[in-house]
Every structure is written in C-alpha cells, then in structure tokens.
C-alpha atoms as a PDB file:
ATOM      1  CA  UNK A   1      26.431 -21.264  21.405  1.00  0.00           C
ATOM      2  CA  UNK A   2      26.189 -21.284  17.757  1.00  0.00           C
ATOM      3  CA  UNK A   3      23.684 -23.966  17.516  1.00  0.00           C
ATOM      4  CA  UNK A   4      21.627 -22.998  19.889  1.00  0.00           C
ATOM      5  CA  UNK A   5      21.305 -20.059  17.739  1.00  0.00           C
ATOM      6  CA  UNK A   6      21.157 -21.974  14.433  1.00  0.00           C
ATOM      7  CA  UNK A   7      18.259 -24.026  16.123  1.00  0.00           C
ATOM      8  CA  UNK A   8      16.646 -20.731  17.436  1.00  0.00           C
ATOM      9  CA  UNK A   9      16.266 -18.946  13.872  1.00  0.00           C
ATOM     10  CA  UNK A  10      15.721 -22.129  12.536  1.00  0.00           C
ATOM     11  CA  UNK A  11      12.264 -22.171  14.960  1.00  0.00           C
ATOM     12  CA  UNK A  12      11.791 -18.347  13.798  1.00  0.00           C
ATOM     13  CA  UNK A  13      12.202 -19.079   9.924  1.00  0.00           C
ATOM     14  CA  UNK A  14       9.413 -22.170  10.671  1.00  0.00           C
ATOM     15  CA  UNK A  15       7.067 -19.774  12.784  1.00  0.00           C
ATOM     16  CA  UNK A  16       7.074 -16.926  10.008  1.00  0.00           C
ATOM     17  CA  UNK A  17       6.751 -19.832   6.957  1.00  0.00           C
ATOM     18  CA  UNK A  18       3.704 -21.335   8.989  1.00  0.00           C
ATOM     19  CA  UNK A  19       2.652 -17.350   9.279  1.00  0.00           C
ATOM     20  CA  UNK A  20       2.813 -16.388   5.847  1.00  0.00           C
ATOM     21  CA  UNK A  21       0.786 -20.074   4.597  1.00  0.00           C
ATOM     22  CA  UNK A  22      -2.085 -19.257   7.040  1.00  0.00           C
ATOM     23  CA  UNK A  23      -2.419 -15.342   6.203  1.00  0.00           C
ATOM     24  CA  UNK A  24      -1.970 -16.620   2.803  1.00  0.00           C
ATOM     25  CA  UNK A  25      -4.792 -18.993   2.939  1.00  0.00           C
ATOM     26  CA  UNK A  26      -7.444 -16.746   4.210  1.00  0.00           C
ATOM     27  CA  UNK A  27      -5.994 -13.337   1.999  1.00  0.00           C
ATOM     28  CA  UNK A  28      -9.100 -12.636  -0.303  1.00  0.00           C
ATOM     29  CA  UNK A  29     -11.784 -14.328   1.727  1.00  0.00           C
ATOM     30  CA  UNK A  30     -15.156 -12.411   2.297  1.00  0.00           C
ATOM     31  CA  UNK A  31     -16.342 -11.621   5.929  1.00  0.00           C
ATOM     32  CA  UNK A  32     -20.203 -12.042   6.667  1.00  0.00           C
ATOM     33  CA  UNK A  33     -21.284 -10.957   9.813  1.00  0.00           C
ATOM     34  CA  UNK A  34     -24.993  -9.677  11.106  1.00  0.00           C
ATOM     35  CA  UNK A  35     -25.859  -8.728   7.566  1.00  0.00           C
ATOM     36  CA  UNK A  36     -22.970  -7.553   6.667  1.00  0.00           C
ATOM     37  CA  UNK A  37     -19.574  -8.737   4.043  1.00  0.00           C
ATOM     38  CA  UNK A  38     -16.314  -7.618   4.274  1.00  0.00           C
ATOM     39  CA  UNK A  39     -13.081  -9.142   1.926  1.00  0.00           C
ATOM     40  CA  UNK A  40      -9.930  -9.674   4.447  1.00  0.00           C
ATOM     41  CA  UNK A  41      -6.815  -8.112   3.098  1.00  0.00           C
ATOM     42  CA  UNK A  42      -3.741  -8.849   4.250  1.00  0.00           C
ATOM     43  CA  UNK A  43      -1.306  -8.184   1.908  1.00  0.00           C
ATOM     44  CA  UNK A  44       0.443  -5.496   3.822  1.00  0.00           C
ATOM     45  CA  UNK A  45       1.049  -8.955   6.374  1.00  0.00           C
ATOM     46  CA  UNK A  46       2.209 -10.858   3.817  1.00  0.00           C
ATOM     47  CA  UNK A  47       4.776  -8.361   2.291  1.00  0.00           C
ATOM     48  CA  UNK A  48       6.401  -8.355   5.540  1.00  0.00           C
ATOM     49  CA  UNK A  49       6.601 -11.443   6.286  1.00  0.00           C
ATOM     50  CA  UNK A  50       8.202 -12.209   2.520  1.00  0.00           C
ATOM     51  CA  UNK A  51      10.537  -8.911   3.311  1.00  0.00           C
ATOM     52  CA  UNK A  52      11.548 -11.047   6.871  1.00  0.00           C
ATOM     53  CA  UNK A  53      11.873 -14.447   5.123  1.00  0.00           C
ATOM     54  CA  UNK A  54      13.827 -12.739   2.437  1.00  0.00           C
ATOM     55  CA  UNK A  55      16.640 -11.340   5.101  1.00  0.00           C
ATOM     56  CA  UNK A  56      16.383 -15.186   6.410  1.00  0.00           C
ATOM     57  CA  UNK A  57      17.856 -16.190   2.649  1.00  0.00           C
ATOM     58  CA  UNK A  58      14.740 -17.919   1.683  1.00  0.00           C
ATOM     59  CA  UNK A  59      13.630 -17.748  -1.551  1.00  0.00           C
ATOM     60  CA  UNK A  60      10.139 -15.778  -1.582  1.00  0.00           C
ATOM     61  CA  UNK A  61       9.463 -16.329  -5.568  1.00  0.00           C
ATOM     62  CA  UNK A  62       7.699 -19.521  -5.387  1.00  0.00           C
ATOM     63  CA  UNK A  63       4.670 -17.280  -2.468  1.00  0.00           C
ATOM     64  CA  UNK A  64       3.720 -15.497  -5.726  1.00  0.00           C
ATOM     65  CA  UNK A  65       0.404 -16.448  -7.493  1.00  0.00           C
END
C-alpha cells in the first residue's frame, strides 16, 4: 500500500512540476486578438503551485527569476 502511494504523489509532484514550467513559460506573454493586446498573468497560478510543491518538500528557490 505504501508504494502505491509513493508512486501516486510521485505522479502528482510530476503533474504540478510540468504545471508550474508551462504557466511559467507563457507568464508575461502579450495576448493579440481582433485588434486588441492583453499581457497573461499568472502569478497568482504559480504561487500556488510553488505553495503545493513546497508541502511536497521540493525546493521552490531555484522557480525564482
């Protein structure tokens, strides 16, 4: 029972890493649609999901640019 719990938040702690690298990737870009520009912000997505890696025991520090 035990690893098939390990392996399960292991998948969870992969899924939320993958997460935060693709939010991260497109945090900042600009928007243009039909005449119109917009920036995306998601750093209220990626706070989270360092606050949920965080419980997980992995070190967040390196995420900040």
């Amino acid at each position: 029972m035990a690893k098939h719990q390990a392996e399960r938040e292991s998948k969870l702690v992969d899924a939320w890493y993958k997460a935060r690298n693709l939010i991260s990737m497109h945090n900042g870009m600009t928007v243009r649609c039909d005449g119109e520009e917009w920036p995306l912000d998601f750093e209220q997505e990626l706070k989270m999901l360092d606050a949920t890696l965080k419980m997980a025991g992995i070190d967040t520090r390196r995420f900040k640019q």
